[in-house]
C-alpha atoms as a PDB file:
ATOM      1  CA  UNK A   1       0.000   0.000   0.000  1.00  0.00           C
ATOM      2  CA  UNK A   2       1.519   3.530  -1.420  1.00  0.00           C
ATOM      3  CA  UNK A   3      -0.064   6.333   0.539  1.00  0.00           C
ATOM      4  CA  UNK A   4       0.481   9.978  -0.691  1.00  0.00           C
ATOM      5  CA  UNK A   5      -1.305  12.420   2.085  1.00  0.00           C
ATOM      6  CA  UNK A   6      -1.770  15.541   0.192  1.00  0.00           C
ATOM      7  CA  UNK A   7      -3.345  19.366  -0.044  1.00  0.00           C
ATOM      8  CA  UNK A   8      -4.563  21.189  -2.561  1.00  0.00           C
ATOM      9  CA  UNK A   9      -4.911  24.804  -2.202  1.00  0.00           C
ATOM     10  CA  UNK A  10      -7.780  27.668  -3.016  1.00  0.00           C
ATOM     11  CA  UNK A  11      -5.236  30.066  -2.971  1.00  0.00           C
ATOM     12  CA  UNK A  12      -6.831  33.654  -1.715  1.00  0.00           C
ATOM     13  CA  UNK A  13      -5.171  36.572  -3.938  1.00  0.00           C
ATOM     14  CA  UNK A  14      -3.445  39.663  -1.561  1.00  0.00           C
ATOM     15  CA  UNK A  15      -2.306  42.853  -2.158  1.00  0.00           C
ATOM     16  CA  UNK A  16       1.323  43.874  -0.726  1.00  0.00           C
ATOM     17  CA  UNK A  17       3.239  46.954   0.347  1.00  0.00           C
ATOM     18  CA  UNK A  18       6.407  45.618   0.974  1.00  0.00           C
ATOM     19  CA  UNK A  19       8.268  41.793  -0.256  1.00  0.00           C
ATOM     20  CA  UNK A  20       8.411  41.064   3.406  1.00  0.00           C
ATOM     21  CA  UNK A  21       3.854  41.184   3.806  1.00  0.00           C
ATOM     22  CA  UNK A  22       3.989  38.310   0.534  1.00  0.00           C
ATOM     23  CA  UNK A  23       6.350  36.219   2.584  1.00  0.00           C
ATOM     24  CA  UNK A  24       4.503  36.297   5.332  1.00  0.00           C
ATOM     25  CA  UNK A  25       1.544  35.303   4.323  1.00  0.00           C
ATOM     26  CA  UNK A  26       2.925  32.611   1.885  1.00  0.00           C
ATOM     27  CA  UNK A  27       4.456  31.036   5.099  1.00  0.00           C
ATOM     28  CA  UNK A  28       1.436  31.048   7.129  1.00  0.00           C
ATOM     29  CA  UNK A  29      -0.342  29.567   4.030  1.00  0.00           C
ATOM     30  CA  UNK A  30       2.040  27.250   3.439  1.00  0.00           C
ATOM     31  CA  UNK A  31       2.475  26.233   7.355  1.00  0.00           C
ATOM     32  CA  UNK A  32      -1.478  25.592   7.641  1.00  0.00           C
ATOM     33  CA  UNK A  33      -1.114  23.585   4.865  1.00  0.00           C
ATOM     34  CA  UNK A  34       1.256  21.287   6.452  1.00  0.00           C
ATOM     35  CA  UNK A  35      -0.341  21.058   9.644  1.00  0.00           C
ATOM     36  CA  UNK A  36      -3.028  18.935   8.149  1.00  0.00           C
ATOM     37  CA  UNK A  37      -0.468  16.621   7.567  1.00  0.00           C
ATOM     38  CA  UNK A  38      -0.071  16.178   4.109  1.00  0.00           C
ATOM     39  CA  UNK A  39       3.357  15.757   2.088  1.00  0.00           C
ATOM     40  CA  UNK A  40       2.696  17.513  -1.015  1.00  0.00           C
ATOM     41  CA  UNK A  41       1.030  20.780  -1.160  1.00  0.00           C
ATOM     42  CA  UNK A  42      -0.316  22.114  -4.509  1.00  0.00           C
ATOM     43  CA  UNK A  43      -0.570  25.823  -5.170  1.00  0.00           C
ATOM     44  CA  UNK A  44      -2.663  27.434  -7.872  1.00  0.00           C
ATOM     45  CA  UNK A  45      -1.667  28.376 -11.277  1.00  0.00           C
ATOM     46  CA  UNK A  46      -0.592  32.614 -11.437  1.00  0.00           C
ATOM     47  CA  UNK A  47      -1.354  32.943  -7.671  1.00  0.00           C
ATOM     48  CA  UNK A  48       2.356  35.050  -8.558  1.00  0.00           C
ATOM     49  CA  UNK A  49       0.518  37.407 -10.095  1.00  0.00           C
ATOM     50  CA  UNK A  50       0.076  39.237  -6.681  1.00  0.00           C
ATOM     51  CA  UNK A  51       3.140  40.479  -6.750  1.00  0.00           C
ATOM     52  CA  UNK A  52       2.453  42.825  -9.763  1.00  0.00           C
ATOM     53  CA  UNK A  53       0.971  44.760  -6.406  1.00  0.00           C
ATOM     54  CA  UNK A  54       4.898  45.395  -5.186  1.00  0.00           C
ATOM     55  CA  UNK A  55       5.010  47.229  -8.942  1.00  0.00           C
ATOM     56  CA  UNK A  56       4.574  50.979  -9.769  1.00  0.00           C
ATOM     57  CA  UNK A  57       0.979  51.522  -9.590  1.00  0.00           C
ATOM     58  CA  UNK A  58       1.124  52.917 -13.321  1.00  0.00           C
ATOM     59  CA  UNK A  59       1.657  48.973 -14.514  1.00  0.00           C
ATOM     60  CA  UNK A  60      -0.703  47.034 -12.528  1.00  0.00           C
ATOM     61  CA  UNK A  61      -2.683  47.237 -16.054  1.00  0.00           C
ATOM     62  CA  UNK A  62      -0.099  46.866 -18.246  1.00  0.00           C
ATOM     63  CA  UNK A  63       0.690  43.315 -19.346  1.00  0.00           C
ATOM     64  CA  UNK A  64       3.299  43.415 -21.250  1.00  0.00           C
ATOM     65  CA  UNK A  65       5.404  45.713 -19.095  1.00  0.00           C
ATOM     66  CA  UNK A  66       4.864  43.341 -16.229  1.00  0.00           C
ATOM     67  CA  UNK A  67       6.141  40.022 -17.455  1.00  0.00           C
ATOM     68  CA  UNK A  68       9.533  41.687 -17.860  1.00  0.00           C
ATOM     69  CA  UNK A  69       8.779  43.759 -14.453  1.00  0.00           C
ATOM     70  CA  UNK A  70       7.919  40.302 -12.571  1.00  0.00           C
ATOM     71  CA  UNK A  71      11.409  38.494 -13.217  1.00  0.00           C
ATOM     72  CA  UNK A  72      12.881  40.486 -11.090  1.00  0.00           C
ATOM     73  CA  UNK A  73      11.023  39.079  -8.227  1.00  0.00           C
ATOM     74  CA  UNK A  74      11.697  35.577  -9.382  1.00  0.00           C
ATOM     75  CA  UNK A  75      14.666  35.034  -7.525  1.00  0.00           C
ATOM     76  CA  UNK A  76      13.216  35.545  -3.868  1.00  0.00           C
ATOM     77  CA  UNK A  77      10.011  33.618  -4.653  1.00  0.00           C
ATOM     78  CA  UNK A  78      12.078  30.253  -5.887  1.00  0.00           C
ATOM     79  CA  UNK A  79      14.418  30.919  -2.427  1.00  0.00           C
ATOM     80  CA  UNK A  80      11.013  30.842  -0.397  1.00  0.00           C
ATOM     81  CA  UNK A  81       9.697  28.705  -2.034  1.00  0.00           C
ATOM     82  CA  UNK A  82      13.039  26.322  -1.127  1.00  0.00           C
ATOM     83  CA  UNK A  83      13.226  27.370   2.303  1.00  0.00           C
ATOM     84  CA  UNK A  84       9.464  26.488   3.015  1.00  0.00           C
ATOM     85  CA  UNK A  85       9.915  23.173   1.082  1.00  0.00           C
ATOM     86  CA  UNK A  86      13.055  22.298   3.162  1.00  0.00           C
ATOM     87  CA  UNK A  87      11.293  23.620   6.657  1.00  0.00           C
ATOM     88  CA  UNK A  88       7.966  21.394   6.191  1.00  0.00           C
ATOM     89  CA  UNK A  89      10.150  18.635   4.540  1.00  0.00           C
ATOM     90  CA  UNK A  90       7.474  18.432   1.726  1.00  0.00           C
ATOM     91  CA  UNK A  91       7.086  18.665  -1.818  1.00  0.00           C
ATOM     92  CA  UNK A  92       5.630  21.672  -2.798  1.00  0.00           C
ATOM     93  CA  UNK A  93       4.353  22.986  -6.162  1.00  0.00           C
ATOM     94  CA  UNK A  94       5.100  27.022  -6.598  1.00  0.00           C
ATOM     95  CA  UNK A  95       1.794  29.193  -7.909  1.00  0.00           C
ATOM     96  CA  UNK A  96       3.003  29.244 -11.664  1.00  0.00           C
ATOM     97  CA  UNK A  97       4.645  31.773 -12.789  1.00  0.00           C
ATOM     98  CA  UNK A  98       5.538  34.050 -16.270  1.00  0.00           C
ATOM     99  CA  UNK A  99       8.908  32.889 -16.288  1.00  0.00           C
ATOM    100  CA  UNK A 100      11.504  34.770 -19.759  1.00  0.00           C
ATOM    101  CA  UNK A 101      13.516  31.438 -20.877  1.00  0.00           C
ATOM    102  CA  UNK A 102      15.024  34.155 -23.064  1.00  0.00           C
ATOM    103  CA  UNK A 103      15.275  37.578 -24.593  1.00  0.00           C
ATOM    104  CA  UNK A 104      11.331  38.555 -24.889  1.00  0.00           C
ATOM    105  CA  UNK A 105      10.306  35.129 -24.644  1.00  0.00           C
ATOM    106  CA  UNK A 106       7.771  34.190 -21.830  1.00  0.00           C
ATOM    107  CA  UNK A 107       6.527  30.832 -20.565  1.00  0.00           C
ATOM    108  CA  UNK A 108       4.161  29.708 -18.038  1.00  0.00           C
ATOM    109  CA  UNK A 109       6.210  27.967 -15.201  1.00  0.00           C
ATOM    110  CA  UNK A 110       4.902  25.715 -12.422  1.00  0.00           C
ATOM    111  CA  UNK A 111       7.912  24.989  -9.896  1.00  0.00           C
ATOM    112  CA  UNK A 112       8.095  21.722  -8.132  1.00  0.00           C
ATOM    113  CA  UNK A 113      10.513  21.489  -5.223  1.00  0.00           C
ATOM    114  CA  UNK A 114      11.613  18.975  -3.660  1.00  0.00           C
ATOM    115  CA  UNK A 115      11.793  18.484   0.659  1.00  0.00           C
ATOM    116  CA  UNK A 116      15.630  18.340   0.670  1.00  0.00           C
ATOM    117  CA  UNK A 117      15.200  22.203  -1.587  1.00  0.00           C
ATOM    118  CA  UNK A 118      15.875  20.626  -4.851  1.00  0.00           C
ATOM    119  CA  UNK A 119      13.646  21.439  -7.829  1.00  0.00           C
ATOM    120  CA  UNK A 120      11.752  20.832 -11.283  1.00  0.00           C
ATOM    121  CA  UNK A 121       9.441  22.431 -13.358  1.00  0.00           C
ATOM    122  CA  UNK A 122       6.687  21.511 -16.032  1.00  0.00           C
ATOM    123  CA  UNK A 123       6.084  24.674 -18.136  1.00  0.00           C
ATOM    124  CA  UNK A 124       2.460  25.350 -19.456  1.00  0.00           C
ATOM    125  CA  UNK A 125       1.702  23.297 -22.910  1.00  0.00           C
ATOM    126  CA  UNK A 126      -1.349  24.628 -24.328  1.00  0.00           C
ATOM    127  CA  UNK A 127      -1.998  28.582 -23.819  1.00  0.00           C
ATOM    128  CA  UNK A 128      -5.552  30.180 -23.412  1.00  0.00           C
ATOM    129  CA  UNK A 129      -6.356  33.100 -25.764  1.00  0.00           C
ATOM    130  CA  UNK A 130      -5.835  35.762 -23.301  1.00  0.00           C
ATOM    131  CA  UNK A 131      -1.981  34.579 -22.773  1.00  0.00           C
ATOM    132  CA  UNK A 132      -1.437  33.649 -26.500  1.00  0.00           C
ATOM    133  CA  UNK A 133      -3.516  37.136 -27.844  1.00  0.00           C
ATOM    134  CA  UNK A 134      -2.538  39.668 -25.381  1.00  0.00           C
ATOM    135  CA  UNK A 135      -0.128  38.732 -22.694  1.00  0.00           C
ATOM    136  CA  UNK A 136       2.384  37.026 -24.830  1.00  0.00           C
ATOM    137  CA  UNK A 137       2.868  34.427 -23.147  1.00  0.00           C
ATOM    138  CA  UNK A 138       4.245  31.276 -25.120  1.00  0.00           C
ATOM    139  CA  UNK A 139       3.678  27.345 -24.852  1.00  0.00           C
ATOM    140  CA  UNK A 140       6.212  25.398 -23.243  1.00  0.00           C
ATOM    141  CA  UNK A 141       8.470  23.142 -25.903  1.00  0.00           C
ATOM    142  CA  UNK A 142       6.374  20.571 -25.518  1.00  0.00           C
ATOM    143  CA  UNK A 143       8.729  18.713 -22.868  1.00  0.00           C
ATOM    144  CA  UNK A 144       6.509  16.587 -20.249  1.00  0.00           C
ATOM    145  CA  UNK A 145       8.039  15.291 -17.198  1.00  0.00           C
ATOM    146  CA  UNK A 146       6.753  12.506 -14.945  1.00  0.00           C
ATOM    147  CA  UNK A 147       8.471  13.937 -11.198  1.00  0.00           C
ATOM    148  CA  UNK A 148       9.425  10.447  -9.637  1.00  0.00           C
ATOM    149  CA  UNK A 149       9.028  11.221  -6.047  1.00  0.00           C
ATOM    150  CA  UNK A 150       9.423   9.118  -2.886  1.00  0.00           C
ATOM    151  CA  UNK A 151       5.751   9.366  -2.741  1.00  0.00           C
ATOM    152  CA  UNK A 152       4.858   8.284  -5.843  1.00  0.00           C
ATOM    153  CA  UNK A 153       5.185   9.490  -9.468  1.00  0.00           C
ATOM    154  CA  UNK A 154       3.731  13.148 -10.526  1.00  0.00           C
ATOM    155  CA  UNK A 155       2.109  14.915 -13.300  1.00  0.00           C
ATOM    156  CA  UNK A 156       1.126  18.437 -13.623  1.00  0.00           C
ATOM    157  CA  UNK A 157      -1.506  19.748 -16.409  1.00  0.00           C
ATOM    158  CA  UNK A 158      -1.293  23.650 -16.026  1.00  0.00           C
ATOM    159  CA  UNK A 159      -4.887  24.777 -16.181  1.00  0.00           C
ATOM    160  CA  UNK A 160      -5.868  24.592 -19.679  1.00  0.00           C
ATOM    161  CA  UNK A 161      -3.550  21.750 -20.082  1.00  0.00           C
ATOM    162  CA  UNK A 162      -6.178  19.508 -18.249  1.00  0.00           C
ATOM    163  CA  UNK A 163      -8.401  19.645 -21.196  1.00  0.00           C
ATOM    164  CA  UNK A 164      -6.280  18.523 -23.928  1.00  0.00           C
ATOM    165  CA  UNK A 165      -6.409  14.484 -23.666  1.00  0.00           C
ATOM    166  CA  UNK A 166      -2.891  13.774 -25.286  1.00  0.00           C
ATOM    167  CA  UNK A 167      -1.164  15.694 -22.852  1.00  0.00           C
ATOM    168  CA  UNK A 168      -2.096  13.333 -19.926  1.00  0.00           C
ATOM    169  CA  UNK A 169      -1.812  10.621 -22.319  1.00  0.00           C
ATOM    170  CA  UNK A 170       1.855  10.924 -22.807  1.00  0.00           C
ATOM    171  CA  UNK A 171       2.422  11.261 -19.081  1.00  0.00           C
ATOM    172  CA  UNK A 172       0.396   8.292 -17.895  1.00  0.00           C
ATOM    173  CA  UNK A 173       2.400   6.108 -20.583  1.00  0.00           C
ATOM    174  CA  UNK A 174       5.606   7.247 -18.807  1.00  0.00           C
ATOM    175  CA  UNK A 175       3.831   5.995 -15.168  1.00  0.00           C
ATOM    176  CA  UNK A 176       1.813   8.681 -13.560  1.00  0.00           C
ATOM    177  CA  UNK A 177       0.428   7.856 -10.966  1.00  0.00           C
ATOM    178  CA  UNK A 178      -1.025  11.568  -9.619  1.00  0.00           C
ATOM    179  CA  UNK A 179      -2.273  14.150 -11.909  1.00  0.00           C
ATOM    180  CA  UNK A 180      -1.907  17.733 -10.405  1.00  0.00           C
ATOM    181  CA  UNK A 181      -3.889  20.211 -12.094  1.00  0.00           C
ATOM    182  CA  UNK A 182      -3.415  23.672 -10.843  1.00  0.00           C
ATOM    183  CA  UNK A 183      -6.040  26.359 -12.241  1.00  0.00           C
ATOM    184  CA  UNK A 184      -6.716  30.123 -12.404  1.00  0.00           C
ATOM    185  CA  UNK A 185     -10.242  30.385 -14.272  1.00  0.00           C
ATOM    186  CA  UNK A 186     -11.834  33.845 -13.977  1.00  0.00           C
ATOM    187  CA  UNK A 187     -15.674  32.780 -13.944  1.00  0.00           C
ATOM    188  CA  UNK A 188     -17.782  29.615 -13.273  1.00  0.00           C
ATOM    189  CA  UNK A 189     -17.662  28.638 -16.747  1.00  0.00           C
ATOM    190  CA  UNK A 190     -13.603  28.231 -16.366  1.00  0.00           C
ATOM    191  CA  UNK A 191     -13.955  26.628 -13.838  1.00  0.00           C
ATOM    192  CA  UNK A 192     -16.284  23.849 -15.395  1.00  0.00           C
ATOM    193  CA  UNK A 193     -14.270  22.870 -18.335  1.00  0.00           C
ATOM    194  CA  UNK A 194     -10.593  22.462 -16.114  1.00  0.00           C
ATOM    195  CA  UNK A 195     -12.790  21.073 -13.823  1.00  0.00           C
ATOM    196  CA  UNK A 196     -14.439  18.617 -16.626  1.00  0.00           C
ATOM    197  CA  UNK A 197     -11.360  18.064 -18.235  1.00  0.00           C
ATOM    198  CA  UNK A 198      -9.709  16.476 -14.535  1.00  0.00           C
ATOM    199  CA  UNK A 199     -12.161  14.126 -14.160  1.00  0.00           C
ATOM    200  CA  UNK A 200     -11.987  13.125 -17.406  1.00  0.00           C
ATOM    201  CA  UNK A 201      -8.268  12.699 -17.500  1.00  0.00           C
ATOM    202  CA  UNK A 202      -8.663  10.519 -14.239  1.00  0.00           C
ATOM    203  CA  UNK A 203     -11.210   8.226 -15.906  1.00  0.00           C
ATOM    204  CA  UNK A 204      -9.481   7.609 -18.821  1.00  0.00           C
ATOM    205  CA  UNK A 205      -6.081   6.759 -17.229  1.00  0.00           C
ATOM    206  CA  UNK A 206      -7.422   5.155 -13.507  1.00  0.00           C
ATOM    207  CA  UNK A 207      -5.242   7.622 -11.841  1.00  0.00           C
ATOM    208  CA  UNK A 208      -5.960  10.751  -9.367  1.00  0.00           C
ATOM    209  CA  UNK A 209      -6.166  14.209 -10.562  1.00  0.00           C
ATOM    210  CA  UNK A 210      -6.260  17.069  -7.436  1.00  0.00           C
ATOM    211  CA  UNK A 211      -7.296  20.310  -8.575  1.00  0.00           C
ATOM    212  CA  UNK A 212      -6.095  23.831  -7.072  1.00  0.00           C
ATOM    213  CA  UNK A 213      -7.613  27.188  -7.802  1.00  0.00           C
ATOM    214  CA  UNK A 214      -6.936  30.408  -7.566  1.00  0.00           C
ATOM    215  CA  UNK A 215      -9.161  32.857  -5.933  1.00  0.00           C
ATOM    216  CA  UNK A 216      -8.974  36.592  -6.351  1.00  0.00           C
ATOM    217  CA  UNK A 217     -11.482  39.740  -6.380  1.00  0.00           C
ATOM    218  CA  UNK A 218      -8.631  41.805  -8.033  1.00  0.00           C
ATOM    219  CA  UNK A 219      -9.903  44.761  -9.590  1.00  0.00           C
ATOM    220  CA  UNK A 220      -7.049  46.754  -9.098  1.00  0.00           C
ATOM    221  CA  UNK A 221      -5.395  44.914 -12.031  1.00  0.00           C
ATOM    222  CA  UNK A 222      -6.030  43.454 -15.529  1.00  0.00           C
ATOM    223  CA  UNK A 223      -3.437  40.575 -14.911  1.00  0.00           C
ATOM    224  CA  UNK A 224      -5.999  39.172 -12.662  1.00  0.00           C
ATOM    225  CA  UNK A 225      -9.477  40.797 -12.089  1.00  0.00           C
ATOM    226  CA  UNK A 226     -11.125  37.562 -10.691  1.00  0.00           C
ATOM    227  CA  UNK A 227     -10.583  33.939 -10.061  1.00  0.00           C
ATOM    228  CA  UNK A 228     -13.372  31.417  -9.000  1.00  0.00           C
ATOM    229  CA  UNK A 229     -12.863  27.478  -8.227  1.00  0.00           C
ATOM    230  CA  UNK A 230     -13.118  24.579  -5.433  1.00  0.00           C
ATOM    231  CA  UNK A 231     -10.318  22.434  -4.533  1.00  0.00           C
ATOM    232  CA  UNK A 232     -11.104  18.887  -5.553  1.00  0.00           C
ATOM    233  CA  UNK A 233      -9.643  15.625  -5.725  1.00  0.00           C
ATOM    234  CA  UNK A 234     -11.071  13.203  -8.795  1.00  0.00           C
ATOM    235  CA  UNK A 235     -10.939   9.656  -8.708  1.00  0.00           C
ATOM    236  CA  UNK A 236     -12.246   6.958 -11.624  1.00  0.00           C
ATOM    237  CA  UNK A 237     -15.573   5.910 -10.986  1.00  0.00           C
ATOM    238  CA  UNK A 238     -15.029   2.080 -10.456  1.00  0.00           C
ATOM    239  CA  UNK A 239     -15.288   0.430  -7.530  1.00  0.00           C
ATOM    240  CA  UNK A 240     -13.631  -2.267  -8.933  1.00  0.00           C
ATOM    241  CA  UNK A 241     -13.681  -5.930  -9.958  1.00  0.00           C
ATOM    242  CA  UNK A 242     -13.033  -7.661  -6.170  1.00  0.00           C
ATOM    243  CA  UNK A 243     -14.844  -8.652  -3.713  1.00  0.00           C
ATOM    244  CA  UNK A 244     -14.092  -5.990  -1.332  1.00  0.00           C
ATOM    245  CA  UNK A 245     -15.274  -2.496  -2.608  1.00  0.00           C
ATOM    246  CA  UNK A 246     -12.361   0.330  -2.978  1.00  0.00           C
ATOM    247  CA  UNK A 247     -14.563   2.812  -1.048  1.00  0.00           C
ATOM    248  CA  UNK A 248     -14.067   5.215  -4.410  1.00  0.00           C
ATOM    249  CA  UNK A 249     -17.529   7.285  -5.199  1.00  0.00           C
ATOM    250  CA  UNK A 250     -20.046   7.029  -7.938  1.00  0.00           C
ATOM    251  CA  UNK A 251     -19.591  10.689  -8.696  1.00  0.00           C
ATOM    252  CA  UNK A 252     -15.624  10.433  -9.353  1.00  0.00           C
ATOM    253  CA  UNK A 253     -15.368  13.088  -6.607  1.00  0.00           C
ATOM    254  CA  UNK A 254     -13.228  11.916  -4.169  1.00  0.00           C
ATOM    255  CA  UNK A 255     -13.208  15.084  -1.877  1.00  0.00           C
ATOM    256  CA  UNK A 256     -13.901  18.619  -2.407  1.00  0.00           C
ATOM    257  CA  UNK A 257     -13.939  22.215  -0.715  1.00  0.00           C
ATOM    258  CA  UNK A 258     -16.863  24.953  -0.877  1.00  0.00           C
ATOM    259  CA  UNK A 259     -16.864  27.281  -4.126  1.00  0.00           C
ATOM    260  CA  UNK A 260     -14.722  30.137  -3.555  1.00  0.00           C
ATOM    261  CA  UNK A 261     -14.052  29.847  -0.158  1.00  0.00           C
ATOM    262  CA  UNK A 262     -10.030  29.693   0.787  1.00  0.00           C
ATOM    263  CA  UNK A 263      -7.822  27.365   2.593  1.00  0.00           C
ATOM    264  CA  UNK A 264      -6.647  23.765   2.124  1.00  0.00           C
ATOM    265  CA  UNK A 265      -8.106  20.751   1.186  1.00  0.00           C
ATOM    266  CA  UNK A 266      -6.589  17.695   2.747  1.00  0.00           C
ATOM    267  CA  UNK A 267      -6.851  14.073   1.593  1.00  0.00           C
ATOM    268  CA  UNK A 268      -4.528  10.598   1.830  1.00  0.00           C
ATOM    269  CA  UNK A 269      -4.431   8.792  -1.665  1.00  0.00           C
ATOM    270  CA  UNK A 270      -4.410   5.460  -1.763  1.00  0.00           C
ATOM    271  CA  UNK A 271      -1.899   4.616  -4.773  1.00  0.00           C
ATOM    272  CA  UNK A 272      -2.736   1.071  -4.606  1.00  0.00           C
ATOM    273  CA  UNK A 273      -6.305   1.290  -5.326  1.00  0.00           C
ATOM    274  CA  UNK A 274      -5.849   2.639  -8.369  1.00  0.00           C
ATOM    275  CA  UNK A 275      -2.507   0.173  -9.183  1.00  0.00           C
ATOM    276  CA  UNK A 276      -5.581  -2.352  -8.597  1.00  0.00           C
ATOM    277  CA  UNK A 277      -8.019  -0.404 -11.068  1.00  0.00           C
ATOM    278  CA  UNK A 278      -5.394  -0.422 -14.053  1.00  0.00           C
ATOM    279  CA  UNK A 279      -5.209  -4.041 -13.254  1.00  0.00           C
ATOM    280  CA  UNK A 280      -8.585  -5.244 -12.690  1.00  0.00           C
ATOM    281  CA  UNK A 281     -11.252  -2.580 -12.495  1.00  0.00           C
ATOM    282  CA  UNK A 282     -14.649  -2.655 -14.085  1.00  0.00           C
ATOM    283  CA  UNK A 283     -13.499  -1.271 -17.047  1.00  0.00           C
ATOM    284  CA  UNK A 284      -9.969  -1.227 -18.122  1.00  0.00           C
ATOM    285  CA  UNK A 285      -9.777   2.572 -19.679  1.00  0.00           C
ATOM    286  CA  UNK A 286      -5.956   2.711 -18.819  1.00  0.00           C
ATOM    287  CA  UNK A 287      -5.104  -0.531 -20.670  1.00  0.00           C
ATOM    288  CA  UNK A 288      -7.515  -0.060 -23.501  1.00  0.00           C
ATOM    289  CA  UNK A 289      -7.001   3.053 -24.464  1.00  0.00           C
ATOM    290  CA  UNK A 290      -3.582   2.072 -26.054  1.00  0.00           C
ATOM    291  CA  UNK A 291      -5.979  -0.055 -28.508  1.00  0.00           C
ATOM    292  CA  UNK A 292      -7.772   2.569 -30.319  1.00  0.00           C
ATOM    293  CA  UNK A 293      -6.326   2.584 -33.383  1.00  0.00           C
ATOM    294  CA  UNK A 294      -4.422   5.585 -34.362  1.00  0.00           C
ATOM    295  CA  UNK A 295      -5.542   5.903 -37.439  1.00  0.00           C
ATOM    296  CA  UNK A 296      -9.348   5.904 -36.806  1.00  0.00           C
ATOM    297  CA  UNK A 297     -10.719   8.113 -38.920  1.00  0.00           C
ATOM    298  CA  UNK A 298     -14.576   8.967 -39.771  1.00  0.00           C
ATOM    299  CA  UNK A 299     -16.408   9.684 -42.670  1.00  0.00           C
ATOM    300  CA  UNK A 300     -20.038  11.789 -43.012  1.00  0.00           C
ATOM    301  CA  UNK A 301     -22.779   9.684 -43.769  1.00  0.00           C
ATOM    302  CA  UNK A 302     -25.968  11.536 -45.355  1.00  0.00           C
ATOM    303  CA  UNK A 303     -29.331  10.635 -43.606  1.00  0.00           C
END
C-alpha cells in the first residue's frame, strides 16, 4: 500500500506593500497547509501574479510591461519557495509563474521542489487566448516530465492543459500515478471545463487528478481581475472488480472544498487502489485506451 497524504490549495489573492507582507503570508499559508499533515502541497496556477501589487501603480494594467517587471522578483520567490519546502520537509508545487527562458520570450512555469530544496518544473503546454492574444505568453516546448518522487510518481496539467487528452496521455504512458492540475479560471464557466477536463483525464487513465484554484477579487489589475474554483480531488468511478469495494464514489469526486471559499483541502491517496483499477477494475480505460487505433478516422454519412 503507497499512501500519498496531500493538499490542494484555493489560494486567496493579496495585495502587498512591501516583499516582506507576501512572505509572510505565503508562510502562514504554506504552514497551515502542512499542519493537516499532508506531504505535497499544490498551489494554484498565477497565484504570482500578486506580486504585480509590489510594482509601480502605473503597470498594474499593463501586461506586457509586467512580465519583464515580474522576473525580477523571481529570484526571492524560488528561495522561499526552497526554504518552506526544506522547513515542512514536503514537496511543494510554486503558484506558476511568467517565467523569460530568453530575450522577450515568456513561458508559463509551475515549480516543483523537492523536501531536501531541490527542484523541477513543467512549463504550461497549451496557452488560453488571453496569454497567447494579449499577454504574450508562449507554450512550453512541448517537454513533459513525470516527477518520480518518494511518494509516488507526478504529473502536472497547467490549467488549460487539463483539457487537452494527449497531454495526460503521454504522461500516464511514462507511469503517472497523480495528476496535479493547478487552475486560475476567472468565472464559473472556467472553472467547469478544467474542472471537466480532470475528471476526465482521471477516468481515462485510472489515476488521481487534485485540482487547485486560484481565488482573487482583483480589480485593481487586468493581470488578474477575478478567479473562481473549489479544490477537488477526482478519482475513476469504479469500484472495482473484487470482492471488497475500494470505497471510491459514484460521482468520481473523491473530496472537495466549498466554491470560492479559501484554505486547504486535505486528503490521503491510496496509490494502490488505483494500481488495482489499471489491473482489474470494471473497465480497463488505462489498458484499452492504447488499442484505439491511431488511425481511426470517420467519414459523413448523409441521412
Amino acid at each position: 500500500m503507497t499512501l500519498l497524504p496531500l493538499a490542494a490549495a484555493a489560494y486567496p489573492c493579496q495585495q502587498y506593500a512591501h516583499w516582506d507582507d507576501y512572505e509572510a503570508h505565503l508562510s502562514r499559508f504554506v504552514s497551515q497547509g502542512a499542519a493537516t499533515g499532508a506531504k505535497l502541497l499544490l498551489l494554484p496556477e498565477y497565484a504570482s501574479l500578486e506580486l504585480v501589487s509590489l510594482l509601480p501603480r502605473e503597470h498594474w494594467d499593463d501586461v506586457q510591461t509586467q512580465r519583464t517587471l515580474m522576473q525580477q522578483f523571481l529570484p526571492g520567490v524560488l528561495d522561499l519557495h526552497l526554504r518552506l519546502a526544506r522547513q515542512h520537509s514536503l514537496y511543494l508545487v510554486a503558484a506558476s509563474y511568467p517565467t523569460e527562458v530568453s530575450a522577450g520570450h515568456y513561458v508559463n512555469r509551475a515549480h516543483f521542489f523537492a523536501p531536501d530544496g531541490t527542484f523541477r518544473h513543467q512549463d504550461k503546454v497549451m496557452m488560453t487566448r488571453f496569454e497567447a492574444e494579449e499577454w504574450g505568453i508562449e507554450g512550453g516546448d512541448g517537454e513533459l516530465h513525470v516527477f518520480d518522487t518518494e511518494l509516488g510518481r507526478v504529473g502536472i496539467n497547467v490549467c488549460y492543459d487539463a483539457e487537452f487528452p494527449a497531454i495526460a496521455a503521454a504522461q500516464a504512458a511514462a507511469g503517472m500515478e497523480v495528476l496535479l492540475i493547478p487552475s486560475f479560471t476567472g468565472s464559473a464557466h472556467g472553472y467547469t471545463r478544467v474542472r471537466v477536463g480532470g475528471m476526465a483525464r482521471a477516468l481515462e487513465h485510472q489515476v488521481y487528478a487534485v485540482h487547485a484554484p486560484f481565488l482573487a477579487e482583483a480589480k485593481w489589475t487586468y493581470a488578474i481581475e477575478s478567479a473562481v474554483g473549489a479544490p477537488a480531488i477526482y478519482a475513476p468511478a469504479d469500484p472495482g472488480a473484487g470482492e471488497t469495494p475500494n470505497g471510491l464514489p459514484a460521482s468520481g469526486v473523491l473530496a472537495e472544498g466549498d466554491m470560492n471559499i479559501p484554505g486547504w483541502l486535505h486528503h490521503t491517496l491510496d496509490l494502490g487502489v488505483t494500481a488495482e483499477l489499471r489491473r482489474n477494475g470494471h473497465v480497463l480505460n488505462a489498458r484499452d485506451s492504447a488499442r484505439v487505433p491511431a488511425s481511426l478516422k470517420a467519414d459523413v454519412v448523409r441521412l
